[in-house]
PDB file of N, CA and C in Angstrom:
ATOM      1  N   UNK A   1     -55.990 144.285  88.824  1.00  0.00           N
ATOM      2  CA  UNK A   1     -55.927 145.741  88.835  1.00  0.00           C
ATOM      3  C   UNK A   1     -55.939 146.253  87.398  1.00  0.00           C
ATOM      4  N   UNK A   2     -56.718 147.419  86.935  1.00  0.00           N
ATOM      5  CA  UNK A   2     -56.463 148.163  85.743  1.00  0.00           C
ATOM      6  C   UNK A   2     -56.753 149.190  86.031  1.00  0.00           C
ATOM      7  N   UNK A   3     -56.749 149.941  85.002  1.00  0.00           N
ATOM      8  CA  UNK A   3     -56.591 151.442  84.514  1.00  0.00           C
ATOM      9  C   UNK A   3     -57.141 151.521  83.488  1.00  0.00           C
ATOM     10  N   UNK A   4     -58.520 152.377  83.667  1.00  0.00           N
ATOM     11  CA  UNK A   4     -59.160 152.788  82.426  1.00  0.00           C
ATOM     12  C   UNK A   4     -59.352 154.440  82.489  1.00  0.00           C
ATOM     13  N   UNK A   5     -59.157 155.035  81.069  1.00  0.00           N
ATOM     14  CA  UNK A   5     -59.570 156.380  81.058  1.00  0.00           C
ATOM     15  C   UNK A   5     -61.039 156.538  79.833  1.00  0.00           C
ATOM     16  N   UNK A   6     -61.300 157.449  80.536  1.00  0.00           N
ATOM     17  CA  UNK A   6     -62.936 157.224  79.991  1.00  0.00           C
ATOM     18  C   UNK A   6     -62.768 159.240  79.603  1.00  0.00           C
ATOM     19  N   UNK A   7     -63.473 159.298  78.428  1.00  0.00           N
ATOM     20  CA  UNK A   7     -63.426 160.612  78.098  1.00  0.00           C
ATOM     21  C   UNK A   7     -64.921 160.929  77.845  1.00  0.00           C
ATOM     22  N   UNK A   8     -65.634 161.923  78.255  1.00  0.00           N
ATOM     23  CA  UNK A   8     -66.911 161.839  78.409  1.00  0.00           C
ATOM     24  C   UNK A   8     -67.457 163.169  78.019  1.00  0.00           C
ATOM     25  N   UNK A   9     -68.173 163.020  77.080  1.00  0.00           N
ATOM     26  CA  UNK A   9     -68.837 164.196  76.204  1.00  0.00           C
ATOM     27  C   UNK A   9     -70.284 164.308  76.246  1.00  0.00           C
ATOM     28  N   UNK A  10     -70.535 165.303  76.388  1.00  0.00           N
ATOM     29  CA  UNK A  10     -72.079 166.094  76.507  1.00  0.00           C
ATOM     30  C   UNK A  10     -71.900 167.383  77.504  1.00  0.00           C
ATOM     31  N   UNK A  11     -72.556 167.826  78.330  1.00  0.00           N
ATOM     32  CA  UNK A  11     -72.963 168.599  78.833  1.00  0.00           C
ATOM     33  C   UNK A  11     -72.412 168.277  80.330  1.00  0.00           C
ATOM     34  N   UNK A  12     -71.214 168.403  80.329  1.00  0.00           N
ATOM     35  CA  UNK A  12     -70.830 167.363  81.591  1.00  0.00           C
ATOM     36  C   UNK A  12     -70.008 168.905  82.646  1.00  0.00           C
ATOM     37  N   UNK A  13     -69.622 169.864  82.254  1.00  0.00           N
ATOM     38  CA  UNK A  13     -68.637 170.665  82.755  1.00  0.00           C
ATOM     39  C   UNK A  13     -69.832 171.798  83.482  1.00  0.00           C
ATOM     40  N   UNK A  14     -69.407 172.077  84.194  1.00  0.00           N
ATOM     41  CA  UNK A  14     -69.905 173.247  85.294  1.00  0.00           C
ATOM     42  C   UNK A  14     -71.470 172.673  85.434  1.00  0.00           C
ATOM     43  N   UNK A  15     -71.784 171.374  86.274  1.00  0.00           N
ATOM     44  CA  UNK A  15     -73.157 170.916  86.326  1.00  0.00           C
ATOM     45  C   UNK A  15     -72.623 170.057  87.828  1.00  0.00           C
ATOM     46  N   UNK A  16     -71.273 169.745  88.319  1.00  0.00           N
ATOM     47  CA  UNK A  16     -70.962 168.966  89.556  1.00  0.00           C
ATOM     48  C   UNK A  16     -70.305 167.610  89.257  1.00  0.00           C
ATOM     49  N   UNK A  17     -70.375 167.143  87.962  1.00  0.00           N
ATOM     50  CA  UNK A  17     -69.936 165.744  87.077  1.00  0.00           C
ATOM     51  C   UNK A  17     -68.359 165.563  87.556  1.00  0.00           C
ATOM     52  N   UNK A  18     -67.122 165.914  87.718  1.00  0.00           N
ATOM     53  CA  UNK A  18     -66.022 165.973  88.482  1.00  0.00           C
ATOM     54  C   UNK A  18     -66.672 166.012  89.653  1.00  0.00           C
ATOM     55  N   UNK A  19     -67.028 165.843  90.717  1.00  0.00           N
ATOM     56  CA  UNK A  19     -67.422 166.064  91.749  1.00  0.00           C
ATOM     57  C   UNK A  19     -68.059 164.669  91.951  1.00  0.00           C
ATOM     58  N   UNK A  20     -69.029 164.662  91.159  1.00  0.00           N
ATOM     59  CA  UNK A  20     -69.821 163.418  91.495  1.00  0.00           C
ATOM     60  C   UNK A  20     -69.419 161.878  91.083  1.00  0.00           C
ATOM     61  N   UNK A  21     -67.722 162.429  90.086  1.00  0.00           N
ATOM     62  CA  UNK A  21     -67.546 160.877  89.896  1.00  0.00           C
ATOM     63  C   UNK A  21     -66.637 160.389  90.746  1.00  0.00           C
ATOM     64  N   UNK A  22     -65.878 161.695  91.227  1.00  0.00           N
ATOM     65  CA  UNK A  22     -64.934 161.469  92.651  1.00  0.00           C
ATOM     66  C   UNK A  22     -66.031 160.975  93.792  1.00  0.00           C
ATOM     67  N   UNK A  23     -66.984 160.916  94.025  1.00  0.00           N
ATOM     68  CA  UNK A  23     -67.705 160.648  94.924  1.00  0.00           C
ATOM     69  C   UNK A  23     -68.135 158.955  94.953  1.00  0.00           C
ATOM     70  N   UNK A  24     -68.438 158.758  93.534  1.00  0.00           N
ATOM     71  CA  UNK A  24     -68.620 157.456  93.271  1.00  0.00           C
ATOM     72  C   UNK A  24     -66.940 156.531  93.143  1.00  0.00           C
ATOM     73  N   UNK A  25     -66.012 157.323  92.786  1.00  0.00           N
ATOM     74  CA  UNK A  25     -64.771 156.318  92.859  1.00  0.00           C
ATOM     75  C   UNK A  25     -64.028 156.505  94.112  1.00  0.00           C
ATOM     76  N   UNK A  26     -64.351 156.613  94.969  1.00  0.00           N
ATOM     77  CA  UNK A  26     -63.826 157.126  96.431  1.00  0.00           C
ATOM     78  C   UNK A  26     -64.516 156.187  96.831  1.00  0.00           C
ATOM     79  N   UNK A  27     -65.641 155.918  96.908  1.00  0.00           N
ATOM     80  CA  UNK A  27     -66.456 154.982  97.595  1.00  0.00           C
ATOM     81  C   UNK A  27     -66.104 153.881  97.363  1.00  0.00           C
ATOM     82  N   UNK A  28     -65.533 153.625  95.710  1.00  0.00           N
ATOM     83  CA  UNK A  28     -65.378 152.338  95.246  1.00  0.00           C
ATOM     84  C   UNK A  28     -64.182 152.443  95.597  1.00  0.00           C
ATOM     85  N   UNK A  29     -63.600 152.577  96.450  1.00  0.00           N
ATOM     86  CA  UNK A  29     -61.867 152.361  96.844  1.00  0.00           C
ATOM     87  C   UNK A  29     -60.546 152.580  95.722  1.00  0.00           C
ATOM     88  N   UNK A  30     -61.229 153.719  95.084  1.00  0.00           N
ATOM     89  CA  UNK A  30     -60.668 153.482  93.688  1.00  0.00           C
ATOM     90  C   UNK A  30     -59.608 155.070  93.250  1.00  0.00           C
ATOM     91  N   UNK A  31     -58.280 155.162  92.429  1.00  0.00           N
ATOM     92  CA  UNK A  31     -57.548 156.250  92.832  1.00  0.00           C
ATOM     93  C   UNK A  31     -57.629 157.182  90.949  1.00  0.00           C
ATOM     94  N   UNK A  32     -57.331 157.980  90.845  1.00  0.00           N
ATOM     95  CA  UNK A  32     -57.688 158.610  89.549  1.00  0.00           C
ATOM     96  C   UNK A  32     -57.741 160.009  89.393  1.00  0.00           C
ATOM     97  N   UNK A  33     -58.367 160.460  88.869  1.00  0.00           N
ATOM     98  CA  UNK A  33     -59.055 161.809  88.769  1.00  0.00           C
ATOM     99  C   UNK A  33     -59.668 162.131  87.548  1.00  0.00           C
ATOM    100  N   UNK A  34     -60.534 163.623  87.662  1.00  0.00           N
ATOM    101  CA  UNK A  34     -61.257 163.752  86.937  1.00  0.00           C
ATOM    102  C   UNK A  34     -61.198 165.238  86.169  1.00  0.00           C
ATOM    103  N   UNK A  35     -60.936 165.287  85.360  1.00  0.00           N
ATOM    104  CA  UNK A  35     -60.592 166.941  85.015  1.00  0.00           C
ATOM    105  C   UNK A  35     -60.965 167.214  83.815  1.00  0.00           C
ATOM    106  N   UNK A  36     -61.663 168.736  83.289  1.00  0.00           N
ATOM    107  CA  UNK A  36     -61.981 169.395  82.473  1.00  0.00           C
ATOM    108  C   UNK A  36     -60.749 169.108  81.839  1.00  0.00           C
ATOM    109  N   UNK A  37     -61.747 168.902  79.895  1.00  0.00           N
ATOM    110  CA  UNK A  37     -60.633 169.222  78.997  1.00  0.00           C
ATOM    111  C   UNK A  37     -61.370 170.803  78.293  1.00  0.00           C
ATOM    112  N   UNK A  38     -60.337 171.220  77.486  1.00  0.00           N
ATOM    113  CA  UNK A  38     -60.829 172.724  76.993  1.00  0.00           C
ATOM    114  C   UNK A  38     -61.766 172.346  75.903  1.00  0.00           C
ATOM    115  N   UNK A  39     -62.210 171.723  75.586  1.00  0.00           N
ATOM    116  CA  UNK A  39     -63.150 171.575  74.518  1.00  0.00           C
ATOM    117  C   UNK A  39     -64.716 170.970  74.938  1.00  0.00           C
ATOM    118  N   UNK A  40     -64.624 170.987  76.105  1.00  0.00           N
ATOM    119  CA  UNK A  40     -65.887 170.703  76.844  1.00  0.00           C
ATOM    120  C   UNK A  40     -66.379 169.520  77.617  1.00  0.00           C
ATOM    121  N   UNK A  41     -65.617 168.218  77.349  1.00  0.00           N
ATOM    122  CA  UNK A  41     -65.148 167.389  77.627  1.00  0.00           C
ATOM    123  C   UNK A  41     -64.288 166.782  79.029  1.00  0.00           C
ATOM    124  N   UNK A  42     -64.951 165.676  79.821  1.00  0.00           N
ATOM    125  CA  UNK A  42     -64.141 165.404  81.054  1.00  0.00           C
ATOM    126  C   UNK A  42     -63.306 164.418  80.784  1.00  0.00           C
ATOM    127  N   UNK A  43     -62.219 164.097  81.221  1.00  0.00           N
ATOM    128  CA  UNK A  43     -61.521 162.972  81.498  1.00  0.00           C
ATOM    129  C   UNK A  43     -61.094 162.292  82.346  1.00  0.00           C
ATOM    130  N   UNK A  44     -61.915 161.371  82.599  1.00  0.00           N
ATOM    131  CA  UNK A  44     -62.109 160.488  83.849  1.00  0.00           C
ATOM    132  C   UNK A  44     -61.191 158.992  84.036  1.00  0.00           C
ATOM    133  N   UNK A  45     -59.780 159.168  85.115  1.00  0.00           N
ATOM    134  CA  UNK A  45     -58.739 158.107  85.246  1.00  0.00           C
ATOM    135  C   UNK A  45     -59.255 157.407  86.274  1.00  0.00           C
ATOM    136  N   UNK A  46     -59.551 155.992  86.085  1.00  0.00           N
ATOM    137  CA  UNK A  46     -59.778 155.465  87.405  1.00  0.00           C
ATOM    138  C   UNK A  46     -58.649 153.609  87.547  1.00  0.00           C
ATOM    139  N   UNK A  47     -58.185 153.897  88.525  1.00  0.00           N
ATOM    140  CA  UNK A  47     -57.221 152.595  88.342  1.00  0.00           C
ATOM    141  C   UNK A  47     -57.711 151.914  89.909  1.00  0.00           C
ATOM    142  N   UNK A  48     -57.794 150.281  90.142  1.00  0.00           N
ATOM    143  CA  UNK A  48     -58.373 149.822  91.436  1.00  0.00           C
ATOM    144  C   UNK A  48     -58.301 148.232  90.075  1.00  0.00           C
ATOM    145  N   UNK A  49     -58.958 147.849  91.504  1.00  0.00           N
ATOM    146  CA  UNK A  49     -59.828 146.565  91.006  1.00  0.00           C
ATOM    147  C   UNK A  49     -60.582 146.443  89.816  1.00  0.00           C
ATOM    148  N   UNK A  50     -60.551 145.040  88.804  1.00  0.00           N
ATOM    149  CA  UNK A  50     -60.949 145.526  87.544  1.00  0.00           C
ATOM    150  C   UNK A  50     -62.562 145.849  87.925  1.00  0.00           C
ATOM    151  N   UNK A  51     -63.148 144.819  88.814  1.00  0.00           N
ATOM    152  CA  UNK A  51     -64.759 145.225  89.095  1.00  0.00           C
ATOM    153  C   UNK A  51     -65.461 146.149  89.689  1.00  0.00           C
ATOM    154  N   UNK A  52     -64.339 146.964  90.607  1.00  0.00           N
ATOM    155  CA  UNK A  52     -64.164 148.237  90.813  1.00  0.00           C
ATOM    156  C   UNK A  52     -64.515 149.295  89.700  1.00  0.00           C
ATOM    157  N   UNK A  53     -63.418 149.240  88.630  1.00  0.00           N
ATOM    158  CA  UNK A  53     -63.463 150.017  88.000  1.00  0.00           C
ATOM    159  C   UNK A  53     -64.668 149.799  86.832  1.00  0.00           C
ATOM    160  N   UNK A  54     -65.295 148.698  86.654  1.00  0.00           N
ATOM    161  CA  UNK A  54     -66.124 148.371  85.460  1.00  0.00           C
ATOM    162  C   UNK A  54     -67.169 148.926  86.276  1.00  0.00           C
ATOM    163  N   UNK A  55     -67.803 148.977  87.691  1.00  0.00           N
ATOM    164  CA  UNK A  55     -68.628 149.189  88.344  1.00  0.00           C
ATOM    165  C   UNK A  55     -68.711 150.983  88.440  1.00  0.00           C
ATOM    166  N   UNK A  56     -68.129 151.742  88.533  1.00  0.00           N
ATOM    167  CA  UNK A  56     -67.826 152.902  88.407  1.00  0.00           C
ATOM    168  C   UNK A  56     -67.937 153.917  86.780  1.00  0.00           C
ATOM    169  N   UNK A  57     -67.571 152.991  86.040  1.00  0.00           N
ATOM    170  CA  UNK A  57     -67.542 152.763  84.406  1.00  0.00           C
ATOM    171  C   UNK A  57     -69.241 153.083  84.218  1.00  0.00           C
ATOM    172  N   UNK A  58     -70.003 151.947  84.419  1.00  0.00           N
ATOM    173  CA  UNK A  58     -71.066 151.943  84.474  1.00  0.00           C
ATOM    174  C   UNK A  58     -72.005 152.957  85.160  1.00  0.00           C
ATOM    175  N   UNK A  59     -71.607 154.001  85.930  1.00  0.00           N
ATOM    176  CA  UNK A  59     -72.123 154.711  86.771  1.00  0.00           C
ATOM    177  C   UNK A  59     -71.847 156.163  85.894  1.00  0.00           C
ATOM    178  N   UNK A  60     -71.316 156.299  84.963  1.00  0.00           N
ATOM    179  CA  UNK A  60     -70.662 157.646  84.048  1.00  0.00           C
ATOM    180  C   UNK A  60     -71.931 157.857  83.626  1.00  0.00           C
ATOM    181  N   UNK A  61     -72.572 157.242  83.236  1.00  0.00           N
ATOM    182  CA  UNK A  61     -73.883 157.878  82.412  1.00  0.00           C
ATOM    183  C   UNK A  61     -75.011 156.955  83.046  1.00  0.00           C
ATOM    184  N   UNK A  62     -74.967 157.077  83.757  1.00  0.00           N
ATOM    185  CA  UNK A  62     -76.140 156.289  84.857  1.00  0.00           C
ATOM    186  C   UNK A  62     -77.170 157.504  85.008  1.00  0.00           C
ATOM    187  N   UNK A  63     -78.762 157.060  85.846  1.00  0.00           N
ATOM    188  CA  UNK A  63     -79.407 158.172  86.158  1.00  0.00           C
ATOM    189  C   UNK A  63     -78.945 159.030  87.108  1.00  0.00           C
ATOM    190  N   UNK A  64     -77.714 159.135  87.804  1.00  0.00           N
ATOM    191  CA  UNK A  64     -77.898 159.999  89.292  1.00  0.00           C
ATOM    192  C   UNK A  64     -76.349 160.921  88.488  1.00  0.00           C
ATOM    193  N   UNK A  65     -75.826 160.628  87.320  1.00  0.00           N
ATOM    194  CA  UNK A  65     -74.897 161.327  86.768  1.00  0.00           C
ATOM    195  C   UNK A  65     -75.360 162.489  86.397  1.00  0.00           C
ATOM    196  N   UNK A  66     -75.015 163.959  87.056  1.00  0.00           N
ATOM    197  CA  UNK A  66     -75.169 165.304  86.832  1.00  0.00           C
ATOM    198  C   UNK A  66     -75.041 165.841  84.787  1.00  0.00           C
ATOM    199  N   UNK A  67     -75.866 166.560  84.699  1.00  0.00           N
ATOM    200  CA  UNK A  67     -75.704 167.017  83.667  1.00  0.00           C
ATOM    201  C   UNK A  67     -76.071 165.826  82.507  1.00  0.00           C
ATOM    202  N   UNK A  68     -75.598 165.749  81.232  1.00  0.00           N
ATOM    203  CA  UNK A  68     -76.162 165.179  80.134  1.00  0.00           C
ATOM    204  C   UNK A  68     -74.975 164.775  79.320  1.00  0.00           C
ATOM    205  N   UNK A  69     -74.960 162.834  79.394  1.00  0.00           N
ATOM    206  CA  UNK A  69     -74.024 162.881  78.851  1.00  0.00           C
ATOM    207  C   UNK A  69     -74.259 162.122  77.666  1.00  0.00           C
ATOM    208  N   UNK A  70     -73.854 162.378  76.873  1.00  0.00           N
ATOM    209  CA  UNK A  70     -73.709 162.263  75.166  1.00  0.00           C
ATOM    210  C   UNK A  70     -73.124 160.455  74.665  1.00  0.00           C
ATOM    211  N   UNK A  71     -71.716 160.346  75.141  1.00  0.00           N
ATOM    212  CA  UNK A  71     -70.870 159.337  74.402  1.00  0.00           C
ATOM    213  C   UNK A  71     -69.432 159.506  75.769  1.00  0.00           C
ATOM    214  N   UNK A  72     -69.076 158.254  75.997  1.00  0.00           N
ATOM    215  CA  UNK A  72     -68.068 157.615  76.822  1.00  0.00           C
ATOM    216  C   UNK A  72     -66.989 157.089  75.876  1.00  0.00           C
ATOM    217  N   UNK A  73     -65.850 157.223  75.396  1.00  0.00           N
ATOM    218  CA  UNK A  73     -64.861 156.721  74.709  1.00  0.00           C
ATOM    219  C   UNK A  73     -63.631 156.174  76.045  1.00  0.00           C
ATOM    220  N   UNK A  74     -63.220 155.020  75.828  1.00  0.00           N
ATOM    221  CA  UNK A  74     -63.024 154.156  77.383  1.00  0.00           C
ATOM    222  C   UNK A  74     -61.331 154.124  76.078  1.00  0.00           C
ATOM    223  N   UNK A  75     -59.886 154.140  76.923  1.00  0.00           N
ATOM    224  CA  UNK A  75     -59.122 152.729  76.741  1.00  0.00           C
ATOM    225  C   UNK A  75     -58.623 152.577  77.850  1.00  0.00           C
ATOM    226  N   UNK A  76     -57.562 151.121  77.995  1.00  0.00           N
ATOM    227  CA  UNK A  76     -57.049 150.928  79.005  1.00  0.00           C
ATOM    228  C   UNK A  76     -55.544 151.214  78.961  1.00  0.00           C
ATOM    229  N   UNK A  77     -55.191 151.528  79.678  1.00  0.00           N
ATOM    230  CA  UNK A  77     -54.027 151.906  80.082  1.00  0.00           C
ATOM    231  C   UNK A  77     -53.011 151.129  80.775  1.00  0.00           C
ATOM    232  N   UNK A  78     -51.652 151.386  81.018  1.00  0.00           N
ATOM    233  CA  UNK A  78     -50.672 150.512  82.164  1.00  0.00           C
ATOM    234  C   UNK A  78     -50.971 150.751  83.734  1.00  0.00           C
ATOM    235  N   UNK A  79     -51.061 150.148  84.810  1.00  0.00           N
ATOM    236  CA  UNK A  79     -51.202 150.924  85.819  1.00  0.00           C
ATOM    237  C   UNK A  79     -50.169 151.796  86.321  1.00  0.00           C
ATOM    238  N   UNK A  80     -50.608 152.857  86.885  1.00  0.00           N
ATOM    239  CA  UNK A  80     -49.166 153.384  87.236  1.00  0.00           C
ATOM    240  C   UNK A  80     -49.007 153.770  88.990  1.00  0.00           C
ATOM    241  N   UNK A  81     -50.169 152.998  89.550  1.00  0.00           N
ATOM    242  CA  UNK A  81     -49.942 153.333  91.109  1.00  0.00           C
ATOM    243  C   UNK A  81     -50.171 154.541  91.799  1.00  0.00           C
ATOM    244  N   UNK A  82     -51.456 155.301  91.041  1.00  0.00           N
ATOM    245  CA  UNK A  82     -51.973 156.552  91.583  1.00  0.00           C
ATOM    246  C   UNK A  82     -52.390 156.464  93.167  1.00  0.00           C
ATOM    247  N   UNK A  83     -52.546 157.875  93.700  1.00  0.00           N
ATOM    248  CA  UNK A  83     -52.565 157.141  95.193  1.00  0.00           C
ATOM    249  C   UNK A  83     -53.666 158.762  95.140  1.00  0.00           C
ATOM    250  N   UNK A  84     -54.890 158.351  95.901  1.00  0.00           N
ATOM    251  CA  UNK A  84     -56.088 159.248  96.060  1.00  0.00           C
ATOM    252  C   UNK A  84     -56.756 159.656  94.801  1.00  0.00           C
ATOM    253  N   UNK A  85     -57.499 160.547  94.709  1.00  0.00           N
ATOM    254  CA  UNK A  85     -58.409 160.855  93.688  1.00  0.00           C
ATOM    255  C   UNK A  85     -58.444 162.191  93.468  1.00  0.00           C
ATOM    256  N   UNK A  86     -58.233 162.961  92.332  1.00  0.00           N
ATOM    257  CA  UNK A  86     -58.136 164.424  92.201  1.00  0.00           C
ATOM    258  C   UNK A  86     -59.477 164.842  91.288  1.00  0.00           C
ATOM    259  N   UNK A  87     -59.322 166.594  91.412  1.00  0.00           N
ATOM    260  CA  UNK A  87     -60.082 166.742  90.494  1.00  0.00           C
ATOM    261  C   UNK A  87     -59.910 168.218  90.244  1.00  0.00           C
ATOM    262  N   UNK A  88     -59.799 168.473  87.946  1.00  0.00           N
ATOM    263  CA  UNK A  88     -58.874 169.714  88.132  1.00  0.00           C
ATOM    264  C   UNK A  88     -59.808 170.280  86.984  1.00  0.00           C
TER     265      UNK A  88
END
């Protein structure tokens, strides 16, 4: 199990990108969330399975990812036993 937060810059806010990564980490059985920062910027928590989460990782700036994204800055974190997937 881990916990990675991924902070994701470009053109990512008001295009469906929160939306569409809850879609892809829901599928992957995976708990987190995804929320606007004020500087334009998403921040994307996803904790599950590590291949879970590397698989999902990989999908941030994939072709079917909404909008235009720039640069992914990833660390890992402690787990802390999130339960569902938000998005704020």
């Amino acid at each position: 199990m881990t916990r990675t937060v991924a902070v994701v810059s470009g053109h990512v806010q008001g295009v469906g990108y929160r939306y569409f990564v809850r879609g892809r980490a829901e599928a992957a059985g995976l708990t987190g969330s995804a929320r606007n920062l004020p500087d334009g910027r998403v921040e994307v928590v996803l904790e599950g399975p590590d291949t879970a989460v590397a698989a999902v990782l990989a999908e941030l700036d994939g072709p079917r990812a909404p909008g235009t994204v720039r640069r992914i800055d990833t660390r890992n974190e402690p787990e802390q036993g999130s339960r569902g997937f938000t998005t704020a």
